[in-house]
C-alpha atoms as a PDB file:
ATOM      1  CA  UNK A   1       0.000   0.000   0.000  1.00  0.00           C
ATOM      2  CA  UNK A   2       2.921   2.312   0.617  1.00  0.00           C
ATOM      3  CA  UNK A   3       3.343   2.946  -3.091  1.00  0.00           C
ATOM      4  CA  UNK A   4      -0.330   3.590  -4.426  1.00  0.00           C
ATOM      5  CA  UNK A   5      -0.086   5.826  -1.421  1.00  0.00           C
ATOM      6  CA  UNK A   6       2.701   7.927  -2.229  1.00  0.00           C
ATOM      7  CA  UNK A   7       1.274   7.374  -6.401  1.00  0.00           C
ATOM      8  CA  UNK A   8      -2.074   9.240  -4.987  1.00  0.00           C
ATOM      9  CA  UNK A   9      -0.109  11.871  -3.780  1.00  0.00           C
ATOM     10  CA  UNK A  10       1.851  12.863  -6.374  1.00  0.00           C
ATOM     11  CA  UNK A  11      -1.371  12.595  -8.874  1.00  0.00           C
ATOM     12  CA  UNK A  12      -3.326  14.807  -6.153  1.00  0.00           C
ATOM     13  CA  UNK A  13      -0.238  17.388  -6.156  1.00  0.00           C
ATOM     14  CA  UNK A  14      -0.155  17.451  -9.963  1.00  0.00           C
ATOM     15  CA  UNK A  15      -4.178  17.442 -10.076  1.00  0.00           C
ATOM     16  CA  UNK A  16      -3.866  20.760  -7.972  1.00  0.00           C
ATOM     17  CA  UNK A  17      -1.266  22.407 -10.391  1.00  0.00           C
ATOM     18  CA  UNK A  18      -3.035  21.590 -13.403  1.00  0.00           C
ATOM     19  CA  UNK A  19      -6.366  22.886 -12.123  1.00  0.00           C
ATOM     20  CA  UNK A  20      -4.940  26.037 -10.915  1.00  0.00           C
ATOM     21  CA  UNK A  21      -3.146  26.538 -14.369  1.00  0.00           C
ATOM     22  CA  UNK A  22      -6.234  25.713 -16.485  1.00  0.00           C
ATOM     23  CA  UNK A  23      -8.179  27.768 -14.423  1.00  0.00           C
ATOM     24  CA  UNK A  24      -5.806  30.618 -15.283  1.00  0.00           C
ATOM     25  CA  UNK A  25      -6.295  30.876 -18.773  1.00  0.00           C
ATOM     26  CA  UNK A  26     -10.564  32.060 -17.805  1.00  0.00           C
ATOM     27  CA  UNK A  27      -9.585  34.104 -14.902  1.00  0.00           C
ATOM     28  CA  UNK A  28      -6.033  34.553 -13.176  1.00  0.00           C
ATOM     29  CA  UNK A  29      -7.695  36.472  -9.998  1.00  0.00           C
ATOM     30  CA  UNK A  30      -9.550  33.068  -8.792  1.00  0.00           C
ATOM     31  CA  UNK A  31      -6.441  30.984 -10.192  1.00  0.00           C
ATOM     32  CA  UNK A  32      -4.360  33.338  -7.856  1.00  0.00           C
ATOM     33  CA  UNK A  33      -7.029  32.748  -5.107  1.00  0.00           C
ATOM     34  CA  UNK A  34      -6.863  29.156  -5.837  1.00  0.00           C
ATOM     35  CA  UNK A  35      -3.352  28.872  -5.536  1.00  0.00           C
ATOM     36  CA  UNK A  36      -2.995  31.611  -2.450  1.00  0.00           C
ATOM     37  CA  UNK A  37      -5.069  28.706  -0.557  1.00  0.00           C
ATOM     38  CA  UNK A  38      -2.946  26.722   1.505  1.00  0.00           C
ATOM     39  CA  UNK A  39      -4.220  23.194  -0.369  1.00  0.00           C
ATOM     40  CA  UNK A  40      -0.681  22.080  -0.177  1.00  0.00           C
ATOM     41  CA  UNK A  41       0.160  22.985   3.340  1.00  0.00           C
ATOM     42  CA  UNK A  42      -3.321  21.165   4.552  1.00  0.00           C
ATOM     43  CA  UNK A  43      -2.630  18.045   2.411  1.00  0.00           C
ATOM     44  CA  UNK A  44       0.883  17.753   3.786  1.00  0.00           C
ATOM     45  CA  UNK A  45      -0.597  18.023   7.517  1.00  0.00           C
ATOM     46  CA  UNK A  46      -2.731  15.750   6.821  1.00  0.00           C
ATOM     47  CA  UNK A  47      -0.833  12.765   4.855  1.00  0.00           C
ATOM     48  CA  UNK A  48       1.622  13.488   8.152  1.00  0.00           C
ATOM     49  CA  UNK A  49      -1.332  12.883  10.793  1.00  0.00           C
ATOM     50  CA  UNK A  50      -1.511   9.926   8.745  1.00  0.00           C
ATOM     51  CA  UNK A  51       1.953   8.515   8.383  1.00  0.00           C
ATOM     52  CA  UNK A  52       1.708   8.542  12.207  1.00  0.00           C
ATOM     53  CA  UNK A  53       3.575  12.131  12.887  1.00  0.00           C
ATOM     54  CA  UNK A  54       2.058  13.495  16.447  1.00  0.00           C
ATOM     55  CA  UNK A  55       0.128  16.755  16.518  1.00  0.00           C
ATOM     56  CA  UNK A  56       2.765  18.550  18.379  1.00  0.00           C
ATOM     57  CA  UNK A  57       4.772  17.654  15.022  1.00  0.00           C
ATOM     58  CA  UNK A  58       2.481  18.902  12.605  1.00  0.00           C
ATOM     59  CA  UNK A  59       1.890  21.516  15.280  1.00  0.00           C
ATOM     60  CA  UNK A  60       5.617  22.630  14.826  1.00  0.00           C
ATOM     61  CA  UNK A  61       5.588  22.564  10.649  1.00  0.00           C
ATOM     62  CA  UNK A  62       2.956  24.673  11.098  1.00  0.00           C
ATOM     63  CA  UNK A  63       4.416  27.589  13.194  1.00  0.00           C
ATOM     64  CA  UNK A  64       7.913  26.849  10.987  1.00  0.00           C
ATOM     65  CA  UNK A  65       5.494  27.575   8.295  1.00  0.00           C
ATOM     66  CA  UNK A  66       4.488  30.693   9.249  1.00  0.00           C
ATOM     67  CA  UNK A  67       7.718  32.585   9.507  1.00  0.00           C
ATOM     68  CA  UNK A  68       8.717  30.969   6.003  1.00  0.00           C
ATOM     69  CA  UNK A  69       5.633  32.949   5.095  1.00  0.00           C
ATOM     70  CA  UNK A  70       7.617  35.881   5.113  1.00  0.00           C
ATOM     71  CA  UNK A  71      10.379  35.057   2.641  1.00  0.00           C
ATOM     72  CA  UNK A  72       8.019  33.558   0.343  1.00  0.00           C
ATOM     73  CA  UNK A  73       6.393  36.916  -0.043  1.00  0.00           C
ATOM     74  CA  UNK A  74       9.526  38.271  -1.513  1.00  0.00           C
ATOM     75  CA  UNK A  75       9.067  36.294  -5.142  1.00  0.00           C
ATOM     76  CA  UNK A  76       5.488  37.683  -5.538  1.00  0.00           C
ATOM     77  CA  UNK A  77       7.173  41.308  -4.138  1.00  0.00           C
ATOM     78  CA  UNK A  78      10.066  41.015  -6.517  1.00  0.00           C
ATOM     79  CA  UNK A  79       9.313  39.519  -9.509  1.00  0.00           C
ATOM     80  CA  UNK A  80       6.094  41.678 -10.590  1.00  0.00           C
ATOM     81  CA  UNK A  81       8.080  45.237 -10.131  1.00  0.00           C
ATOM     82  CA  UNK A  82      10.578  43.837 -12.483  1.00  0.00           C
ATOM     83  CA  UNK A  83       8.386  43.107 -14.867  1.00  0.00           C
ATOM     84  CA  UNK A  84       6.047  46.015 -14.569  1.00  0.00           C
ATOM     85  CA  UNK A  85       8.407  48.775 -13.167  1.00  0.00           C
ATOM     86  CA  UNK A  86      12.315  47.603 -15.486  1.00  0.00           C
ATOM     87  CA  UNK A  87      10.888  46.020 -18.169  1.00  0.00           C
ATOM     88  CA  UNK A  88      12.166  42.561 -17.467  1.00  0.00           C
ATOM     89  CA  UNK A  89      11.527  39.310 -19.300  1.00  0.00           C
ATOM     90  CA  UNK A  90       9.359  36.708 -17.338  1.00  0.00           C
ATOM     91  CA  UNK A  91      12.328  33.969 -17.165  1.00  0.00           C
ATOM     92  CA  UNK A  92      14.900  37.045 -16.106  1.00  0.00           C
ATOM     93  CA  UNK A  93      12.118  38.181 -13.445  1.00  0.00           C
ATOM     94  CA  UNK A  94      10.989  34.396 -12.362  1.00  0.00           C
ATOM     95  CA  UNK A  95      14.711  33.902 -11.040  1.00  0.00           C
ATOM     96  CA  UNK A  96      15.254  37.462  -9.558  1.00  0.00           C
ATOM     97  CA  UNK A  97      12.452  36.595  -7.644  1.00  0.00           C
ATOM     98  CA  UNK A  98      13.591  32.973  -6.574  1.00  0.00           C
ATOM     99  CA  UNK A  99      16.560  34.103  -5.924  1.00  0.00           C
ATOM    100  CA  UNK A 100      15.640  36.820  -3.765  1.00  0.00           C
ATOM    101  CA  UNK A 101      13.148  34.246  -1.940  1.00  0.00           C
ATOM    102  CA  UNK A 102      15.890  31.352  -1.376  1.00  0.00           C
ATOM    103  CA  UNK A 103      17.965  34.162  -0.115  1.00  0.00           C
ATOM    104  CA  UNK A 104      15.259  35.541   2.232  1.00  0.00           C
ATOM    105  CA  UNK A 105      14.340  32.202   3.298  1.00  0.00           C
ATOM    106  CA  UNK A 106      18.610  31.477   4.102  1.00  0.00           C
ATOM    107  CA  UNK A 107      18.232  34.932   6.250  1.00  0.00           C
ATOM    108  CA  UNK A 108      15.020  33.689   8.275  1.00  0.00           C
ATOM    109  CA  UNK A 109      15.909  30.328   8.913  1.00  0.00           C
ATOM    110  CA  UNK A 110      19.271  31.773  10.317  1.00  0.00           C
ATOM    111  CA  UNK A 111      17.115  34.295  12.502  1.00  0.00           C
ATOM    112  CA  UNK A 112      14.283  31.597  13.742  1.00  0.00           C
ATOM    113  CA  UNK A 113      17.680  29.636  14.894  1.00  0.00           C
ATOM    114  CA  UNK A 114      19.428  32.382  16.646  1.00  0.00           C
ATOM    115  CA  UNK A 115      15.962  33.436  18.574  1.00  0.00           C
ATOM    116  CA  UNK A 116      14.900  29.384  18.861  1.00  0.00           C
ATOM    117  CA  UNK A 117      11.452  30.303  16.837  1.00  0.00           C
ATOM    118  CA  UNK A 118      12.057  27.016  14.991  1.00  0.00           C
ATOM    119  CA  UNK A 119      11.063  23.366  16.634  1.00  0.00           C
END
């Protein structure tokens, strides 16, 4: 079973995507608001509850999730002003914006160590 498991999750990860993208092409606002949902972050929780991870676990993804939050914001900051504001290519912009998120997210994780915010 541990296969058609794990098979069932990567078909219910790429169902999500390819929703979210088809549903982009008729309107991007509810794609955005389909994909600003945190499907991904609720799935994960709950294929942990039941691989047997305890609550206090899952508990402690979730508050690690929230500073990561922060970072994350950074590619959505980022990459739109570059396109809109410089006149950048999408590709050019896409990993600005990654690169300024990867960085962000080195930054916090090194802050939620030094002020033990992280489980």
């Amino acid at each position: 079973m541990g296969w058609a498991f794990d098979a069932g999750k990567i078909a219910l990860t790429a169902l999500i995507i390819f929703s979210i993208a088809q549903i982009s092409e008729r309107s991007t606002l509810m794609a955005a608001v389909l994909a600003s949902i945190p499907i991904v972050t609720v799935l994960s929780m709950m294929m942990m509850h039941h691989e047997g991870q305890s609550a206090m676990e899952i508990s402690g993804f979730a508050k690690d999730i929230v500073w990561l939050l922060i970072p994350s914001l950074l590619m959505f900051i980022v990459m739109p002003w570059l396109i809109e504001s410089r006149s950048w290519e999408f590709y050019p912009a896409l990993a600005a914006g990654l690169a300024c998120t990867v960085s962000g997210y080195f930054l916090m994780i090194q802050m939620m160590d030094r002020f033990g915010l992280s489980t």
